[in-house]
Protein backbone atom coordinates (compact mmCIF):
# COMPACT_ATOMS: atom_id res chain seq x y z
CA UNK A 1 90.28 128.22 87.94
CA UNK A 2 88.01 128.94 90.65
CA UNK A 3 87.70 126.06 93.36
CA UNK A 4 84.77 126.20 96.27
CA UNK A 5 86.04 125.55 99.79
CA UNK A 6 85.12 122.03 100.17
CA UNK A 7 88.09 121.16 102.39
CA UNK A 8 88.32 123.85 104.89
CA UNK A 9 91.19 122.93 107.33
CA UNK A 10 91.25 119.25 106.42
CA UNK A 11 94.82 117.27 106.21
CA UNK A 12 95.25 116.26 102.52
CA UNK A 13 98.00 113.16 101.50
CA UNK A 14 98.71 113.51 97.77
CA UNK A 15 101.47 110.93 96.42
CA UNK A 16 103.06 111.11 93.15
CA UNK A 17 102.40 115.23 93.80
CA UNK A 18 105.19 116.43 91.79
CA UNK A 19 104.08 116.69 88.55
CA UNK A 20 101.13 115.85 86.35
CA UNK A 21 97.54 115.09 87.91
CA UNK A 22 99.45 114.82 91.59
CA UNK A 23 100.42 118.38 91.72
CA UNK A 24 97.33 119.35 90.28
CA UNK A 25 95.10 117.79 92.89
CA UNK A 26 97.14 118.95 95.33
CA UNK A 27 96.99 123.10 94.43
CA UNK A 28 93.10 121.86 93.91
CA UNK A 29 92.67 120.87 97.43
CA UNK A 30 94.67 123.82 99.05
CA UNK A 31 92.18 126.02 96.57
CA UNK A 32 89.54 124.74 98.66
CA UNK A 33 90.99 124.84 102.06
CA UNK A 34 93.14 121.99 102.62
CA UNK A 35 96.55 121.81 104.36
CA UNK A 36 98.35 119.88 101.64
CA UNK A 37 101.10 117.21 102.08
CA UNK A 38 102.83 115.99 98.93
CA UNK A 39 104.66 113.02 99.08
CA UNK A 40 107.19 111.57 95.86
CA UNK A 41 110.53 110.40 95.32
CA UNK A 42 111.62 113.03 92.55
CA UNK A 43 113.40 115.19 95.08
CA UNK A 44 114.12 117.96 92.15
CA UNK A 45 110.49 118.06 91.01
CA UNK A 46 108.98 117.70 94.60
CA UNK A 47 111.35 121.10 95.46
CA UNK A 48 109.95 123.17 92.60
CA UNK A 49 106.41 122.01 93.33
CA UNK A 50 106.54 123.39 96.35
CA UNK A 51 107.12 127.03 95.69
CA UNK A 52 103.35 127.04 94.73
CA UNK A 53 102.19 126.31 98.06
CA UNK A 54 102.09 128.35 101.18
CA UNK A 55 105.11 126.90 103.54
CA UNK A 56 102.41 127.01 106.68
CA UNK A 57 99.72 125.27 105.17
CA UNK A 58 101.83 122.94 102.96
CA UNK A 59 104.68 119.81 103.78
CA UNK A 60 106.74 118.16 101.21
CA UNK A 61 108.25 114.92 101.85
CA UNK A 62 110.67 112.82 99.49
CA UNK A 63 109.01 109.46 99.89
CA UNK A 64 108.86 105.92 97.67
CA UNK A 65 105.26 105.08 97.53
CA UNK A 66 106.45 101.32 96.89
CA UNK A 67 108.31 100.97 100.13
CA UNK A 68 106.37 99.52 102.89
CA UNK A 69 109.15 101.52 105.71
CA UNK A 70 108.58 105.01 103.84
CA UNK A 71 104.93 105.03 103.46
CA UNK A 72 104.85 104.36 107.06
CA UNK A 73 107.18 106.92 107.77
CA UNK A 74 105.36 109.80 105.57
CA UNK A 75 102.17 109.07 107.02
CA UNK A 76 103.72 109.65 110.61
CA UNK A 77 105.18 112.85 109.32
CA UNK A 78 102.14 114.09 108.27
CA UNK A 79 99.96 113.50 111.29
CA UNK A 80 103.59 115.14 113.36
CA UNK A 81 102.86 117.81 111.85
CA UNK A 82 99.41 118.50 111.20
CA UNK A 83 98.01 116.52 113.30
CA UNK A 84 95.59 114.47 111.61
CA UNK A 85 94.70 113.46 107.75
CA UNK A 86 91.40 113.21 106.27
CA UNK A 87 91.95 112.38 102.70
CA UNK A 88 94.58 110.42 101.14
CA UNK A 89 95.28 110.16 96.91
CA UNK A 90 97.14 107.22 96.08
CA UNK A 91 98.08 108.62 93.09
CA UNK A 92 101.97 107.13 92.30
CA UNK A 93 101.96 105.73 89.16
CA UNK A 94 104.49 104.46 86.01
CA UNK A 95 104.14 103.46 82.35
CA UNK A 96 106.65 101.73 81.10
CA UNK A 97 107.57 101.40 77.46
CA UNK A 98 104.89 99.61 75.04
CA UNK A 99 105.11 95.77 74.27
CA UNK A 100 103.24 92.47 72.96
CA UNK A 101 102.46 89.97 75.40
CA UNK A 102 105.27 87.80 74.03
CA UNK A 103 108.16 90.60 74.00
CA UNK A 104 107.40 91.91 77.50
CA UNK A 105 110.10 91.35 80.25
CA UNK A 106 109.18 90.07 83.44
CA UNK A 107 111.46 92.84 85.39
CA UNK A 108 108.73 95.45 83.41
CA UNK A 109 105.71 93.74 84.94
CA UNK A 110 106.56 93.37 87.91
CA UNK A 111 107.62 97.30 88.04
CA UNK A 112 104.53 98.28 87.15
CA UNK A 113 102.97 95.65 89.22
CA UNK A 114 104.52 97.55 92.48
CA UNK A 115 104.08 100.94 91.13
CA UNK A 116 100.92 101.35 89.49
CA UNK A 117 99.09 98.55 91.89
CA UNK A 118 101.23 98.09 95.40
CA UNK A 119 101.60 101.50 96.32
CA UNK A 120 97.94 101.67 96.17
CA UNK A 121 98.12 98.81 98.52
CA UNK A 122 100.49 100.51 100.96
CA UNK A 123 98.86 103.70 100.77
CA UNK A 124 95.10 102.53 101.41
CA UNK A 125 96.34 99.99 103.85
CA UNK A 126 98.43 103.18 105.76
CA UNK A 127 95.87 105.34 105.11
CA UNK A 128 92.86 103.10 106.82
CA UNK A 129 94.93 102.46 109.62
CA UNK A 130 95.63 105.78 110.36
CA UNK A 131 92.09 106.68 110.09
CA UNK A 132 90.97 103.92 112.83
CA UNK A 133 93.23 105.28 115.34
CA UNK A 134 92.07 108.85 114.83
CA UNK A 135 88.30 107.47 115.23
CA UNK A 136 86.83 106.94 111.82
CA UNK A 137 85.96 108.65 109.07
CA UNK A 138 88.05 109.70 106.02
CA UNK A 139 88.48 109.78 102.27
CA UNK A 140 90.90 107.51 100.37
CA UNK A 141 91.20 107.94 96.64
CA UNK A 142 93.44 105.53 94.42
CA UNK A 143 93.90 107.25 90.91
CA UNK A 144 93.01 103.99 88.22
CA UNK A 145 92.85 104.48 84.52
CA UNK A 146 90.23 104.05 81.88
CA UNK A 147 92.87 100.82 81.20
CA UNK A 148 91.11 99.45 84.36
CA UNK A 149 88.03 98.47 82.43
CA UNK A 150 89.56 97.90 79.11
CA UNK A 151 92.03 95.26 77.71
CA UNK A 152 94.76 97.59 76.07
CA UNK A 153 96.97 96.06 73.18
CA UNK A 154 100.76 96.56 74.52
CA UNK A 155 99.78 97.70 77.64
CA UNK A 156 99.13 94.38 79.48
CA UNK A 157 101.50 95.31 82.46
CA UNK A 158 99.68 98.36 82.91
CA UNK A 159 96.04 97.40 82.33
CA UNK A 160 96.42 94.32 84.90
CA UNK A 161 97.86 96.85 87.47
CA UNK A 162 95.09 99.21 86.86
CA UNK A 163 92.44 96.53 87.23
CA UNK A 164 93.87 95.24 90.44
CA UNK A 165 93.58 98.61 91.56
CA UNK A 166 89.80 98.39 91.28
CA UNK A 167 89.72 94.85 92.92
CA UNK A 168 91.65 96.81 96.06
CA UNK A 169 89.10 99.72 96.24
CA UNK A 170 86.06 97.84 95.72
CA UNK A 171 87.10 95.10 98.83
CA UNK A 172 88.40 97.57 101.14
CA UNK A 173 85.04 100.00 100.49
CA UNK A 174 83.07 96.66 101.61
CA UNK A 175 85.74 96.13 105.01
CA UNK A 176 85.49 99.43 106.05
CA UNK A 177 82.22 101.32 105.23
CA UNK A 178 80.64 100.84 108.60
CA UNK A 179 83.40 102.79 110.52
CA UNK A 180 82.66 105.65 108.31
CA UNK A 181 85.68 105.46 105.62
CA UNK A 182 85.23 106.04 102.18
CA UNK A 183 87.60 104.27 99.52
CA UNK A 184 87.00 105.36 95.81
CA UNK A 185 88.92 105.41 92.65
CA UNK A 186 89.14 107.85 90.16
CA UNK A 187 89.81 106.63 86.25
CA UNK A 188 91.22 109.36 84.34
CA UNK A 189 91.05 109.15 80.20
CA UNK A 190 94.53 110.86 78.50
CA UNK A 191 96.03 113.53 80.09
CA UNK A 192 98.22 116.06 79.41
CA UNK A 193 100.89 115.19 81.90
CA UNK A 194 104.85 114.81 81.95
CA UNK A 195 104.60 110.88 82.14
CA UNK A 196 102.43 111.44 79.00
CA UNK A 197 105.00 113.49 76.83
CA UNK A 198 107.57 110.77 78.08
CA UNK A 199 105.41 108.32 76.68
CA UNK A 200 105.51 110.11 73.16
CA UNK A 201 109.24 110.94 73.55
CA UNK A 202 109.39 106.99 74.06
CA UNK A 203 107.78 106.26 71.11
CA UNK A 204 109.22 109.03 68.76
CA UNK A 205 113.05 107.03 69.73
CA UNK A 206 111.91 104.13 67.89
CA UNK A 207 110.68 105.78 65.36
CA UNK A 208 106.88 106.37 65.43
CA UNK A 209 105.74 109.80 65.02
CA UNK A 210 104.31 111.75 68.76
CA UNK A 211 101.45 113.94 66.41
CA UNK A 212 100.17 110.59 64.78
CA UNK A 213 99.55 109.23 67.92
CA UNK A 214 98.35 112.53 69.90
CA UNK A 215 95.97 113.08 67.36
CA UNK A 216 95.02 108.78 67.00
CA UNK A 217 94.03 109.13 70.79
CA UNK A 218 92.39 112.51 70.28
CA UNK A 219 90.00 110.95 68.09
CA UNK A 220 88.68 108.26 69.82
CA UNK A 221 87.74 111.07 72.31
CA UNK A 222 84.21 111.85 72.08
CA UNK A 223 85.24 115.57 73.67
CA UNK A 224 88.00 115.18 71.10
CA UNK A 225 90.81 116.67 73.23
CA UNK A 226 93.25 115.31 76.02
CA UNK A 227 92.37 115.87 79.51
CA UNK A 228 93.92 119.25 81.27
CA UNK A 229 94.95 117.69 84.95
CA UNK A 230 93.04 120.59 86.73
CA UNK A 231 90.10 118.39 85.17
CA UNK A 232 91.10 115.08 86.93
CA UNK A 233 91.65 116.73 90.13
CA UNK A 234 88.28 118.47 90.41
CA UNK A 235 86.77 115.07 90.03
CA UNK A 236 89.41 114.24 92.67
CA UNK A 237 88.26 117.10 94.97
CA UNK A 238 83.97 115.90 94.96
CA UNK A 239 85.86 112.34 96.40
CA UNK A 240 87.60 114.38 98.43
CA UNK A 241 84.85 116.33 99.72
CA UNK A 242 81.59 115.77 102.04
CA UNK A 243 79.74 116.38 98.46
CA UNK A 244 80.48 112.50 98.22
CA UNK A 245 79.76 111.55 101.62
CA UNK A 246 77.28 108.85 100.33
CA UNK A 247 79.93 107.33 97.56
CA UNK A 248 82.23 104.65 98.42
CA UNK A 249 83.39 101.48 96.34
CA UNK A 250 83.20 103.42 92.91
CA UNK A 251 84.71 104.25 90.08
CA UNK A 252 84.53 107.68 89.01
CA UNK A 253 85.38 107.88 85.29
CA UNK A 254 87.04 110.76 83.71
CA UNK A 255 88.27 110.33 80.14
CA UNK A 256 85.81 112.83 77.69
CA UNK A 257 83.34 109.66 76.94
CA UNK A 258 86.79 107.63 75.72
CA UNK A 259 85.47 104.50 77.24
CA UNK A 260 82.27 104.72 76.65
């Protein structure tokens, strides 16, 4: 895949960058220039990650995006090192298993509550302050889901996460446009990523069938296919770039025409 150099020597923050559309964005942006720090807590997965990246243009730090002391400590880290960061992809994220309204346990919503919707939180509200102090300017990108414009049956935990996500974007875009920041969100459609195939593997255990449902989603595709994650991070790399320098507040969809 051949990326244009859109981020020449910028600082890029990428969390959940071990797998899926994470790791993806992150090789994107060091395609087109970037010094690239990934940040998750799977130590294993964060190691093997990193043999893709070149050690002086790359730093890899075992962080929990949900912990208000670690974010803060990552960020630091990253400007130690590189001086600087320009873009930041609040990208951490969790689905947990399927249920009705009335079967769902608290302990589950409020997982995905801090997951999918407070490490965006911590992230943006690191990631503006650290952009203040260095002057201005910046890109911040929280990664939403198409679930953050639709109601989704037995996904309420999820959806509601996804949707405050939005609500964060949106009313920090509006705080902090005039000193030249940027806050989007990107709202990728079904990918093909590990959390994904967990998902199935979920769902085959109890005893539904992971080819009914790959092909049940596939066809309310328009594009009629699942997302590759090198697709969700190019949208991620126009946010990241100066090719957006006029977009802030929005929601960038990315789902092959699934919610339209």
């Amino acid at each position: 895949m051949q990326v244009p150099l859109l981020l020449p020597d910028k600082v890029a923050l990428v969390t959940g960058a071990a797998s899926g559309i994470g790791l993806a964005t992150a090789e994107v942006f060091a395609k087109a220039g970037a010094r690239v720090v990934l940040v998750d807590r799977d130590a294993d997965r964060l190691q093997q990650a990193a043999a893709a990246f070149a050690p002086d243009r790359s730093l890899t730090l075992v962080g929990d995006a949900t912990d208000e002391s670690e974010v803060a400590a990552y960020f630091e880290d990253a400007r130690r090192r590189f001086g600087r960061i320009d873009v930041v992809m609040a990208n951490a994220g969790w689905l947990g298993p399927p249920a009705q309204v009335t079967d769902l346990a608290f302990g589950q919503w409020n997982k995905s509550l801090s997951v999918n919707l407070g490490a965006a939180f911590l992230n943006v509200r690191a990631a503006v302050r650290m952009f203040l102090d260095q002057g201005g300017g910046g890109s911040i990108i929280c990664t939403a889901s198409g679930a953050a414009v639709e109601g989704v049956p037995t996904r309420s935990d999820y959806a509601a996460a996804k949707h405050g996500v939005l609500g964060l974007v949106r009313s920090a875009a509006r705080e902090v446009g005039n000193c030249g920041l940027r806050v989007n969100a990107l709202l990728p459609g079904v990918t093909e990523t590990p959390m994904m195939e967990e998902d199935l593997a979920k769902a085959e255990a109890v005893g539904g069938s992971a080819n009914g449902i790959r092909e049940a989603l596939s066809a309310g595709i328009p594009l009629g296919r699942w997302a590759d994650p090198r697709e969700i991070a190019s949208a991620a790399l126009f946010l990241a770039s100066d090719m957006s320098s006029y977009v802030t507040g929005s929601a960038l969809v990315v789902d092959g025409g699934f919610t339209v």
